[in-house]
C-alpha atoms as a PDB file:
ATOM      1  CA  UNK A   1       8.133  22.920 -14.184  1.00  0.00           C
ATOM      2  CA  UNK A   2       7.229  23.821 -17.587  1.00  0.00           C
ATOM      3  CA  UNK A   3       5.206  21.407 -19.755  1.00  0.00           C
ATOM      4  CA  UNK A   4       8.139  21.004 -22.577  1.00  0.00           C
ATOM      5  CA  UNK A   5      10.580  20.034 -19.796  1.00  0.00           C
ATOM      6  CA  UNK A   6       8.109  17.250 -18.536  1.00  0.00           C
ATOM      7  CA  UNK A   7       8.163  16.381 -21.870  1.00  0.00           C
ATOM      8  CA  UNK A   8      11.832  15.678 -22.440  1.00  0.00           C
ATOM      9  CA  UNK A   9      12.324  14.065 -18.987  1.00  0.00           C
ATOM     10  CA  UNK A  10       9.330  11.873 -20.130  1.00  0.00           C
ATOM     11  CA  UNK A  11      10.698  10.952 -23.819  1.00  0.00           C
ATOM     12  CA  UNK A  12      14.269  10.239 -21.940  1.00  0.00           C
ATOM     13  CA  UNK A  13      13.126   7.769 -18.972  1.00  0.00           C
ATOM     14  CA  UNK A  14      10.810   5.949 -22.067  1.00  0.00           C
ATOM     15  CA  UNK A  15      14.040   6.020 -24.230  1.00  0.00           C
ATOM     16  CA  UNK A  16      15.945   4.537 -21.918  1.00  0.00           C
ATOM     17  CA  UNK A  17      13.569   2.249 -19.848  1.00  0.00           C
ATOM     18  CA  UNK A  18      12.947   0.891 -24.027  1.00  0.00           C
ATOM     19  CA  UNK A  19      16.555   0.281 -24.362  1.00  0.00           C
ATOM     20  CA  UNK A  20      16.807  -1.578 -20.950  1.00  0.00           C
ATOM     21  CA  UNK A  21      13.765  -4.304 -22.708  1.00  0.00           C
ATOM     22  CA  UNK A  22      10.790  -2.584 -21.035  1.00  0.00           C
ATOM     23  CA  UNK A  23       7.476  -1.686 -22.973  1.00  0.00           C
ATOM     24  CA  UNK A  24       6.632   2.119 -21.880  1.00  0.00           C
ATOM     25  CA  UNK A  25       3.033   2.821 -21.698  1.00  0.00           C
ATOM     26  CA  UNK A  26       2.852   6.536 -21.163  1.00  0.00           C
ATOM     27  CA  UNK A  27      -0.742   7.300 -19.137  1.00  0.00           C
ATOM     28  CA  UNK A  28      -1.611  10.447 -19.241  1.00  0.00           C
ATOM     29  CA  UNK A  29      -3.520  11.886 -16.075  1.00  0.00           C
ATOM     30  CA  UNK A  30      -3.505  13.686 -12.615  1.00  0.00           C
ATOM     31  CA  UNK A  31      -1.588  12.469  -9.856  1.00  0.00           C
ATOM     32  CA  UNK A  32      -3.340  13.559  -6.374  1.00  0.00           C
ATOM     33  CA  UNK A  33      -2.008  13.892  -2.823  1.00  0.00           C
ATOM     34  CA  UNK A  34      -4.166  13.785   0.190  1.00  0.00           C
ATOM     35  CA  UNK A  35      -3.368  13.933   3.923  1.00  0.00           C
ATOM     36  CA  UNK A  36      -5.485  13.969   6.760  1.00  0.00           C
ATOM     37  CA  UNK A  37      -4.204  13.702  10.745  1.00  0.00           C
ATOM     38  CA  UNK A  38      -5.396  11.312  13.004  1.00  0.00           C
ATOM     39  CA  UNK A  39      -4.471  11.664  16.713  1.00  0.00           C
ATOM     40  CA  UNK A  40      -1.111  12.930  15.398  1.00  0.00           C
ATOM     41  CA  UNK A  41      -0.556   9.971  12.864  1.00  0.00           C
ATOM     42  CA  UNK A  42      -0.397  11.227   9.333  1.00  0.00           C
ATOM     43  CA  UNK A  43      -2.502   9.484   6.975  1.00  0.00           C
ATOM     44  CA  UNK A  44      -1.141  10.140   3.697  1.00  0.00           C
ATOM     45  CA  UNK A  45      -2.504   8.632  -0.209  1.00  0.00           C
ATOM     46  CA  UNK A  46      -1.659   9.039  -3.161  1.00  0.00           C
ATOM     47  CA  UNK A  47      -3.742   8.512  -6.426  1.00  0.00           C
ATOM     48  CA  UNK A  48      -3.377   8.804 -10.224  1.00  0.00           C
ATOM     49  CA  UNK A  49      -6.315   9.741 -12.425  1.00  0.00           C
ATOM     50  CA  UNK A  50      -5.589   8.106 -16.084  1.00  0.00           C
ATOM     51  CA  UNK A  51      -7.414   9.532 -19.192  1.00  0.00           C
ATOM     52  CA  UNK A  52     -10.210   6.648 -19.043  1.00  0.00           C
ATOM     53  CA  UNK A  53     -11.415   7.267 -15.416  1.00  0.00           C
ATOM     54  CA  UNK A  54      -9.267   4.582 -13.405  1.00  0.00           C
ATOM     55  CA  UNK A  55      -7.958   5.264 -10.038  1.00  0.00           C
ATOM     56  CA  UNK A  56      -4.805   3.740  -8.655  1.00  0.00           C
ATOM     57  CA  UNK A  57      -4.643   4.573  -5.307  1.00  0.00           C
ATOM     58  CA  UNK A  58      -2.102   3.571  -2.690  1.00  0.00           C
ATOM     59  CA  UNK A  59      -1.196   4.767   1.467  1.00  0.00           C
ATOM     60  CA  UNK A  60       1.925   6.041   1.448  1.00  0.00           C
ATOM     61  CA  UNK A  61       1.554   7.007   5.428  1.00  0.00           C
ATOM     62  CA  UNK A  62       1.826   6.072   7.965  1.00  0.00           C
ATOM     63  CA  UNK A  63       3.364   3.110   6.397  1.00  0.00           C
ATOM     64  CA  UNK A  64       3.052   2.034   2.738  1.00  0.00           C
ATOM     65  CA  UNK A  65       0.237  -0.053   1.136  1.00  0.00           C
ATOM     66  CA  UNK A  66      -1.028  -0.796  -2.196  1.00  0.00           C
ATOM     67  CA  UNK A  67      -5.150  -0.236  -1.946  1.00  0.00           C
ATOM     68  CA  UNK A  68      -6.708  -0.508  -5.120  1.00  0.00           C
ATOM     69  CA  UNK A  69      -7.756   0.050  -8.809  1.00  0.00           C
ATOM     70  CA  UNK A  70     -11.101   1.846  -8.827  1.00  0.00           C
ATOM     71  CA  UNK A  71     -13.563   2.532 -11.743  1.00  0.00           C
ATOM     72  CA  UNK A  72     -14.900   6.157 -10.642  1.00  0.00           C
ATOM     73  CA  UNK A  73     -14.124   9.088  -8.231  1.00  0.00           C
ATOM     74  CA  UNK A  74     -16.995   7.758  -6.010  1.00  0.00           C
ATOM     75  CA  UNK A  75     -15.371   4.143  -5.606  1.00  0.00           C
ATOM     76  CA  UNK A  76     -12.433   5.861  -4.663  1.00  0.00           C
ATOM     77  CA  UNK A  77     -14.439   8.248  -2.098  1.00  0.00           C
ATOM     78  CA  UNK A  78     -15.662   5.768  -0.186  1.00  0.00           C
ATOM     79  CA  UNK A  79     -12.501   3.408   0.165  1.00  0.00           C
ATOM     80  CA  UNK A  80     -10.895   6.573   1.576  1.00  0.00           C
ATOM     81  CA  UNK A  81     -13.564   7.154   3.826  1.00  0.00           C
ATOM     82  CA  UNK A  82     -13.617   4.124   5.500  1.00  0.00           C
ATOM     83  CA  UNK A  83      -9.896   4.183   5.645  1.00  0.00           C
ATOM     84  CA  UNK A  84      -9.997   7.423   7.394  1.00  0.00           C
ATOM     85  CA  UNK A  85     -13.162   5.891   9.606  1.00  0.00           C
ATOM     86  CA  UNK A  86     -11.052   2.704  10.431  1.00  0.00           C
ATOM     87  CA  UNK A  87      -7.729   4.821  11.391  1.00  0.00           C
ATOM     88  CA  UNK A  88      -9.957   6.560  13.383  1.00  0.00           C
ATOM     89  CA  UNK A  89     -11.866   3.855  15.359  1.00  0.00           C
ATOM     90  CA  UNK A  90      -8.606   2.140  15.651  1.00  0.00           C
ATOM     91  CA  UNK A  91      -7.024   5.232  17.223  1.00  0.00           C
ATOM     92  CA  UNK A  92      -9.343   4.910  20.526  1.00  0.00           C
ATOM     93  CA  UNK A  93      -7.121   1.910  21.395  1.00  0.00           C
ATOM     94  CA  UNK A  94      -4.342   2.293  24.056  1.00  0.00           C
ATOM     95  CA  UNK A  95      -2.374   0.459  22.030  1.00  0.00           C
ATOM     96  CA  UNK A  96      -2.481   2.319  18.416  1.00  0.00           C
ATOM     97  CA  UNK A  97       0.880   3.209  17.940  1.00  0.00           C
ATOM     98  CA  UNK A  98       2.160   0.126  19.000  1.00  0.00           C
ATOM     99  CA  UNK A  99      -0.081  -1.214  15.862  1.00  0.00           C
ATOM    100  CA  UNK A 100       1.072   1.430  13.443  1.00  0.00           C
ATOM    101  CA  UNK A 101       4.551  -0.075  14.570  1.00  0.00           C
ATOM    102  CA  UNK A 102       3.932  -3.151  13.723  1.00  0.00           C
ATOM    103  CA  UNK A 103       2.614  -2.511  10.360  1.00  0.00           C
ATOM    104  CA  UNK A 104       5.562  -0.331   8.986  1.00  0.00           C
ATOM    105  CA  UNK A 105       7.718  -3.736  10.195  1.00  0.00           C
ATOM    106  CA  UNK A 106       5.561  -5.715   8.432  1.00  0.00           C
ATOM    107  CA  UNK A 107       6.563  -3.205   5.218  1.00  0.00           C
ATOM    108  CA  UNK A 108      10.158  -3.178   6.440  1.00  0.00           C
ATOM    109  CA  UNK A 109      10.263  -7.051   6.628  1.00  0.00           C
ATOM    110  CA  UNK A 110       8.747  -7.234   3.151  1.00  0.00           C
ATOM    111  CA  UNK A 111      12.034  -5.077   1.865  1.00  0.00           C
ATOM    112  CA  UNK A 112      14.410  -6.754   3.601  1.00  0.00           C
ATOM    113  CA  UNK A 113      12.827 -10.218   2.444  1.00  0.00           C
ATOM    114  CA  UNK A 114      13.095  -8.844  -1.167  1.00  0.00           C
ATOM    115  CA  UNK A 115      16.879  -7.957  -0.703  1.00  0.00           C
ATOM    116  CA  UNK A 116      17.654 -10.925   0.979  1.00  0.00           C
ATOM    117  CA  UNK A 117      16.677 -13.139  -2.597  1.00  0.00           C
ATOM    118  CA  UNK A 118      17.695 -10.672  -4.644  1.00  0.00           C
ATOM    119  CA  UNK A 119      20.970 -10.095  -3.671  1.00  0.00           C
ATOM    120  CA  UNK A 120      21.731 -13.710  -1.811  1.00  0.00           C
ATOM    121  CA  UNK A 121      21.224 -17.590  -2.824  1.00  0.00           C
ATOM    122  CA  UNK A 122      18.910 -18.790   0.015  1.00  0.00           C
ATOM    123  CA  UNK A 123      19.194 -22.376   0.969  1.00  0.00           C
ATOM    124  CA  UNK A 124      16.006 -24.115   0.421  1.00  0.00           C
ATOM    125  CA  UNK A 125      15.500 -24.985   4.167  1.00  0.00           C
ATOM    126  CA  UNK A 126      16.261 -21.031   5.057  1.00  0.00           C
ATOM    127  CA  UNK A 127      13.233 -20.487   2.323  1.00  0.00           C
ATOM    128  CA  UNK A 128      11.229 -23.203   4.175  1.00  0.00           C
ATOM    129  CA  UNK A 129      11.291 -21.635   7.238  1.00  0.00           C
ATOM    130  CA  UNK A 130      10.124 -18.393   6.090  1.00  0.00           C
ATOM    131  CA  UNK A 131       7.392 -19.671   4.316  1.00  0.00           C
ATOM    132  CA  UNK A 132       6.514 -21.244   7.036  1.00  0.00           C
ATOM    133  CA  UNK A 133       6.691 -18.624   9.858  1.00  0.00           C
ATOM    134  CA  UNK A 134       4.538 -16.438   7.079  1.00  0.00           C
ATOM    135  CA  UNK A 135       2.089 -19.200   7.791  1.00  0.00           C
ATOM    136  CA  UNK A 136       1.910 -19.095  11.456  1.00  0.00           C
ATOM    137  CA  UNK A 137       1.653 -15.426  11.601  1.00  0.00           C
ATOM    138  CA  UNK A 138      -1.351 -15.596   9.035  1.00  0.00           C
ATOM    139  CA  UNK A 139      -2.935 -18.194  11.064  1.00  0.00           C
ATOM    140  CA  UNK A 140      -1.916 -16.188  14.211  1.00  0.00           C
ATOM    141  CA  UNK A 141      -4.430 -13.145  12.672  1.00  0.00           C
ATOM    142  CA  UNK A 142      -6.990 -15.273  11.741  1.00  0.00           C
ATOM    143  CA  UNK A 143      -7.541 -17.047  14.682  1.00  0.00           C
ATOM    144  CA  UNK A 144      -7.596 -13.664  16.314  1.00  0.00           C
ATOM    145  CA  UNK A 145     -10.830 -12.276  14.317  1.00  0.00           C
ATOM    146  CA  UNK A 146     -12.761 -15.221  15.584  1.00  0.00           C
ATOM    147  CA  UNK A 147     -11.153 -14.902  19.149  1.00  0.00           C
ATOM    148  CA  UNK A 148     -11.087 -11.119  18.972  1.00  0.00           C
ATOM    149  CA  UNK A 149     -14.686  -8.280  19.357  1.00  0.00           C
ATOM    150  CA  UNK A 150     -15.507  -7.125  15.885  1.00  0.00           C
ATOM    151  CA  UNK A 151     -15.528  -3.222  15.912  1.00  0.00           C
ATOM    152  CA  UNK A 152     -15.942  -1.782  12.614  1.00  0.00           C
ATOM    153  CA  UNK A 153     -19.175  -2.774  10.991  1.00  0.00           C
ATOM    154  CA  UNK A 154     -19.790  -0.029   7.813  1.00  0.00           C
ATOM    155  CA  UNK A 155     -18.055  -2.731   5.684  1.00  0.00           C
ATOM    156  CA  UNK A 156     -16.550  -6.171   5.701  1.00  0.00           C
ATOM    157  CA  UNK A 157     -12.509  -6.756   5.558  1.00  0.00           C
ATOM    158  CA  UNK A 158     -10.889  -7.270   2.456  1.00  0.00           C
ATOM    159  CA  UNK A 159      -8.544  -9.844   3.301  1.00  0.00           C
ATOM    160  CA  UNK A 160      -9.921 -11.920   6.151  1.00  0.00           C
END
């Protein structure tokens, strides 16, 4: 595409995303795509450069997560790194489909949760029982990395 048209499409989406309320920051930069295969699972990212050295980087494959806002290119080295290192410890397990699975439901559910309030008046005892399901499945996973053989060791988890 030529560099004029990106302009126009640009000025349009900020004219009309300004009409709709919305504040349009326009961030210049270099969007990046990087894919790597492990034991025929695509690991896919995707990360934008802005014009003052931050890196937003998410997974799009094989199932969708937000990662991170990094400062330099060597922040955002390493996370992918030990990404690609986990995905590929995790991998040796008999089971490691059967986890990628899991995780794109996990994604799925999140969707479906957001339709469900967007588009439907949920009765506070329906709500209740959501929240609290959410609770037994994240006491469910941490009960399991106390029960459970620690096998990655380069860094520590970021959530548990």
């Amino acid at each position: 595409m030529k560099q004029a048209y990106l302009k126009t499409e640009m000025s349009q989406h900020e004219m009309i995303l300004n009409q709709m309320g919305g504040h349009v920051k326009i961030i210049k930069g270099i969007m990046c795509y990087v894919k790597f295969n492990v034991k025929d699972i695509d690991v896919e990212y995707v990360y934008h450069i802005n014009n003052v050295n931050n890196y937003f980087l998410q997974r799009i494959s094989p199932y969708p997560m937000n990662i991170g806002t990094y400062a330099n290119k060597d922040e955002i080295l390493t996370v992918i790194k030990h990404d690609i290192t986990q995905f590929e410890n995790a991998s040796n397990s008999t089971i490691f489909e059967k986890f990628i699975n899991t995780n794109k439901r996990f994604a799925d559910t999140g969707r479906h949760f957001e339709d469900l309030y967007l588009y439907y008046n949920i009765p506070h005892e329906m709500f209740k029982k959501l929240n609290d399901s959410l609770d037994e499945i994240d006491d469910y996973i941490k009960n399991h990395t106390i029960q459970s053989k620690r096998i990655y060791f380069e860094k520590d988890p970021d959530t548990l």
